[in-house]
Protein backbone atom coordinates (compact mmCIF):
# COMPACT_ATOMS: atom_id res chain seq x y z
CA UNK A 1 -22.81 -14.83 33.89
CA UNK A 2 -20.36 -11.81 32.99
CA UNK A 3 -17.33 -11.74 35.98
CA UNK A 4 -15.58 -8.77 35.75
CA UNK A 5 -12.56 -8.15 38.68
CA UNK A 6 -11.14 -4.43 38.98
CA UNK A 7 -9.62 -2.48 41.29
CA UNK A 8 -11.46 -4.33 44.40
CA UNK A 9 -15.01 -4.58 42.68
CA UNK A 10 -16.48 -6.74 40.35
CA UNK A 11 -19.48 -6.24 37.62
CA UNK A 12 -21.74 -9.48 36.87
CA UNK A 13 -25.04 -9.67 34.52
CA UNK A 14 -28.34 -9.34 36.11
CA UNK A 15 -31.38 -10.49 33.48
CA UNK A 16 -34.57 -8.08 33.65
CA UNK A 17 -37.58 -9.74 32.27
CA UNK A 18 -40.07 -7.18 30.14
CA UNK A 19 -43.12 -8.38 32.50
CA UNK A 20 -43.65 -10.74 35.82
CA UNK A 21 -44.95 -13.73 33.96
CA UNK A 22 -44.74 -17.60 34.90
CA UNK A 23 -43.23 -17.91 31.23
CA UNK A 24 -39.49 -16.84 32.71
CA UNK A 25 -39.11 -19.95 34.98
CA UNK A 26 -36.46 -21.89 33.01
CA UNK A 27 -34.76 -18.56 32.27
CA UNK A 28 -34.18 -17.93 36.22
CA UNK A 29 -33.44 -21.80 36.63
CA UNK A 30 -30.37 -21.13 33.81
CA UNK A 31 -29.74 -17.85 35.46
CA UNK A 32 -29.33 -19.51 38.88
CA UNK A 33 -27.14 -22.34 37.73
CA UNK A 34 -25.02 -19.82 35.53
CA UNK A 35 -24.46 -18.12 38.91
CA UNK A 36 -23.68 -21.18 40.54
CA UNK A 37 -21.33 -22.40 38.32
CA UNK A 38 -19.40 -19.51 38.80
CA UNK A 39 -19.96 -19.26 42.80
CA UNK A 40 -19.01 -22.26 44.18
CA UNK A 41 -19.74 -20.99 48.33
CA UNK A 42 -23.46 -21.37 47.63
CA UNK A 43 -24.68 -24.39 49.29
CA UNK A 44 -28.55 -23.51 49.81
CA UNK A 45 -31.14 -22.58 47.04
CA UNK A 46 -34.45 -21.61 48.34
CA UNK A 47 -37.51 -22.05 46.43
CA UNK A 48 -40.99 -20.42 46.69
CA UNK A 49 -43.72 -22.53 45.20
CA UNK A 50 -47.64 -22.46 45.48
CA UNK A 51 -49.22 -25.92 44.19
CA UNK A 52 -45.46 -27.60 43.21
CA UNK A 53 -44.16 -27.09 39.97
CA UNK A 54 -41.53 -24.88 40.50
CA UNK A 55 -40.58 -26.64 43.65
CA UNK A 56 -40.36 -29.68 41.57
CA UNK A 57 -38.43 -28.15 38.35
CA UNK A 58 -35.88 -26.79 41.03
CA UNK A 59 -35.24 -29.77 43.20
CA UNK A 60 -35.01 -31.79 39.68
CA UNK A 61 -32.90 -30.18 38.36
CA UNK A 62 -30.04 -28.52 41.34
CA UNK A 63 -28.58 -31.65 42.48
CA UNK A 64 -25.40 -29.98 43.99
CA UNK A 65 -26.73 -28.21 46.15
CA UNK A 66 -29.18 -28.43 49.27
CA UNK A 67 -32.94 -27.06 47.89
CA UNK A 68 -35.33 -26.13 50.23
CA UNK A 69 -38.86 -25.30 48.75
CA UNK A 70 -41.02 -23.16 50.95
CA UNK A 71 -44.78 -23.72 50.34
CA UNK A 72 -47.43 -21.32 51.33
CA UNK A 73 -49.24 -22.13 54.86
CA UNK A 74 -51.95 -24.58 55.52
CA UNK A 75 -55.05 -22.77 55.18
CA UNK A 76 -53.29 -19.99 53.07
CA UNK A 77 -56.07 -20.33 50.53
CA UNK A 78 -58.94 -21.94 53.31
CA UNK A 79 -59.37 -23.39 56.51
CA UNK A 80 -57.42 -26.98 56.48
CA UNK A 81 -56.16 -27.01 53.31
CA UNK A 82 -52.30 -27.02 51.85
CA UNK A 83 -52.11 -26.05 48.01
CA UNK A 84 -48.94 -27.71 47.42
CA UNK A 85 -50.16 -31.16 45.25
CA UNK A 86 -49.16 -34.08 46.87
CA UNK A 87 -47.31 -36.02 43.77
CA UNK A 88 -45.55 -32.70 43.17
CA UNK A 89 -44.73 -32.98 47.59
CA UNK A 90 -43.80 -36.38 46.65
CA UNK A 91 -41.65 -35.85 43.42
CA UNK A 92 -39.94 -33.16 45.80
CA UNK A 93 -39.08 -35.12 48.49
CA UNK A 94 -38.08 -37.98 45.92
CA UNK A 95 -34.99 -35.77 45.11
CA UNK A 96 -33.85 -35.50 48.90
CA UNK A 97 -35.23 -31.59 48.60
CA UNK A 98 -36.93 -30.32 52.14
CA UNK A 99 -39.97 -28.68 51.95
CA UNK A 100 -40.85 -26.13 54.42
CA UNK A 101 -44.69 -25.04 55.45
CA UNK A 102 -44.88 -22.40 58.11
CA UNK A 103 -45.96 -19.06 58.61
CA UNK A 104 -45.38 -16.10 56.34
CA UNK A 105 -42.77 -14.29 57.75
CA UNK A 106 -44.23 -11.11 56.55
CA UNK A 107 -47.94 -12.24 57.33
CA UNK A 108 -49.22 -14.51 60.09
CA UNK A 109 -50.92 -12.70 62.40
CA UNK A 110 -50.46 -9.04 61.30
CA UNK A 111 -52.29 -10.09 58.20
CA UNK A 112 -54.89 -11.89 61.05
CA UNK A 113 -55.42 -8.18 62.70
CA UNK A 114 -55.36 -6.46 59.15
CA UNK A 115 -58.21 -8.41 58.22
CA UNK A 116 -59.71 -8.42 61.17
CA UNK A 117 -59.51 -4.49 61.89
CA UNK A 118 -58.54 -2.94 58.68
CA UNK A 119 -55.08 -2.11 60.85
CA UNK A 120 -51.61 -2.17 59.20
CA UNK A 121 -48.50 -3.79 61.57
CA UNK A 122 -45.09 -2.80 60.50
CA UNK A 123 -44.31 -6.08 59.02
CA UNK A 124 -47.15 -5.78 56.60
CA UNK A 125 -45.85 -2.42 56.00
CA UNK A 126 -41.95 -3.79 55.21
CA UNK A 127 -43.62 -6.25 52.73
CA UNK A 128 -45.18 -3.38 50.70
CA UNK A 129 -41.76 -1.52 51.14
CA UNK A 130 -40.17 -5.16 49.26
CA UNK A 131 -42.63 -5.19 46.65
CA UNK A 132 -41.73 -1.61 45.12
CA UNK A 133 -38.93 -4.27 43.84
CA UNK A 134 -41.84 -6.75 42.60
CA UNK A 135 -43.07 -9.66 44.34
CA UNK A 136 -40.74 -11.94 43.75
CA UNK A 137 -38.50 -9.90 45.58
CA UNK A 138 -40.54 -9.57 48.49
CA UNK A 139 -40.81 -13.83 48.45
CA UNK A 140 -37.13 -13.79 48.35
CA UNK A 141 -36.61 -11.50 51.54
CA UNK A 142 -39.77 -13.47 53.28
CA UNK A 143 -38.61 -17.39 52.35
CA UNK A 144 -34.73 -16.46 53.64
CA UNK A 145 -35.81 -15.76 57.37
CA UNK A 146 -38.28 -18.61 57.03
CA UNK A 147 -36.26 -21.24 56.04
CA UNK A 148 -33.50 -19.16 58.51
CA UNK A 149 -36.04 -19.40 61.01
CA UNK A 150 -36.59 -23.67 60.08
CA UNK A 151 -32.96 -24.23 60.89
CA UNK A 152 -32.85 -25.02 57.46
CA UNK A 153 -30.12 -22.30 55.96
CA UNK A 154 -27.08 -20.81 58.19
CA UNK A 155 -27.35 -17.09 58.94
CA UNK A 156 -23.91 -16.62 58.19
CA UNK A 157 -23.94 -18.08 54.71
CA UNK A 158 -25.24 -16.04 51.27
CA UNK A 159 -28.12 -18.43 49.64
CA UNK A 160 -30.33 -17.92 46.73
CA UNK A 161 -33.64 -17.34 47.02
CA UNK A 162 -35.99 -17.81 43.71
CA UNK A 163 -39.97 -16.11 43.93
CA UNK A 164 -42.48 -15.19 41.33
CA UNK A 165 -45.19 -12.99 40.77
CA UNK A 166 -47.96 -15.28 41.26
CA UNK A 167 -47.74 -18.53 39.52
CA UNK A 168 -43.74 -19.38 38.64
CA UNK A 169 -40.58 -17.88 38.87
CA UNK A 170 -39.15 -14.77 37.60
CA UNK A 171 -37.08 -13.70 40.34
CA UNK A 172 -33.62 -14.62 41.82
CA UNK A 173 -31.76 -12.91 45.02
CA UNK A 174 -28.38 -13.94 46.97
CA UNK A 175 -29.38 -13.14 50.56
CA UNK A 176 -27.57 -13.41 53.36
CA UNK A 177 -30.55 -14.84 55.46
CA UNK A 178 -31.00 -13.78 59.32
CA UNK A 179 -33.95 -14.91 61.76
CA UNK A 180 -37.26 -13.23 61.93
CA UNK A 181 -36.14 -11.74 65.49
CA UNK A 182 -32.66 -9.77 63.85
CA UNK A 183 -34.50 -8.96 60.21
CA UNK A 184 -32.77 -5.62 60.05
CA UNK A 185 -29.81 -8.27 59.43
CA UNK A 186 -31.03 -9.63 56.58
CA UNK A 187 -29.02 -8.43 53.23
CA UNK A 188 -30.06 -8.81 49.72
CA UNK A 189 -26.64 -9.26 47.84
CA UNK A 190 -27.62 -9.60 44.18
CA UNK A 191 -30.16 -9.34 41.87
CA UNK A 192 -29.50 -12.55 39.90
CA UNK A 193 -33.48 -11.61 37.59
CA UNK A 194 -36.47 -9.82 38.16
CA UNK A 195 -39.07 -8.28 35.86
CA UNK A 196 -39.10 -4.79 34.99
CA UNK A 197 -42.69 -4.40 34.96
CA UNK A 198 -45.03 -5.86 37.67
């Protein structure tokens, strides 16, 4: 990670990946512990992951700082089910990581009535506005106010937030995270990676 100081402002490297693809998780996992080797205020990483493994390769392998992995909701996929594997759930929780299950942020009901009545809710609507920045990005700005919302990040603190497009992780943010009820509070600080094309 390039640090540059000058006159009041600062320049720093941000890694664009050709393509969203699950293939760039151990580049963001270097990118994010470049980063915070260089920021020591970070004390929160959070982590999007869908059936575990990048839940599990995070929380392996950031032992200095507090790793929350947010998982999608039970019945994301169908009625009573959680996709997050339970020796990857274990694993997690093995390396004193929390692991967060709730309700999209940017989904829950709205997504209820858009299926329902083919009706779009402004929150749906501020999703689609994130993802002209990929999905990852989107994740990033969603998991924040979710783990915000958990009690499990301060609102006053910048965090990192890490996403993919899919399966895996090609996307890093520092967000200062803010509660689902103050969202216009939320700030996305840095692009640590994303993909260029998605």
């Amino acid at each position: 990670m390039t640090w540059l100081s000058y006159q009041n402002s600062m320049a720093f490297e941000t890694v664009y990946f050709p393509e969203a693809s699950v293939e760039h998780t151990n580049k963001v996992l270097e990118t994010v512990k470049k980063y915070l080797s260089v920021d020591k205020t970070i004390e929160h990483v959070v982590v999007a992951t869908t059936e575990g493994t990048v839940g599990e390769i995070f929380s392996k392998s950031l032992s200095d700082v507090r790793v929350i992995v947010v998982s999608h909701h039970t019945g994301f996929k169908q009625p009573n089910f959680n996709e997050l594997d339970e020796n990857k759930r274990m694993a997690i929780e093995k390396t004193g990581a929390k692991i967060l299950t709730t309700t999209h942020a940017f989904a829950g009901v709205a997504r209820g009535v858009r299926n329902a009545l083919g009706t779009y809710s402004p929150t749906e609507i501020i999703a689609y506005a994130y993802r002209t920045f990929g999905q990852g990005t989107k994740v990033c700005a969603e998991i924040a106010m979710m783990a915000a919302d958990a009690g499990l990040v301060p609102v006053d603190q910048n965090v990192i937030c890490v996403a993919g497009s899919g399966r895996g992780a090609d996307t890093a943010w520092i967000i200062k995270p803010t509660n689902t009820n103050k969202f216009i509070d939320l700030k996305m600080r840095i692009c640590l990676c994303k993909p260029i094309t998605f």
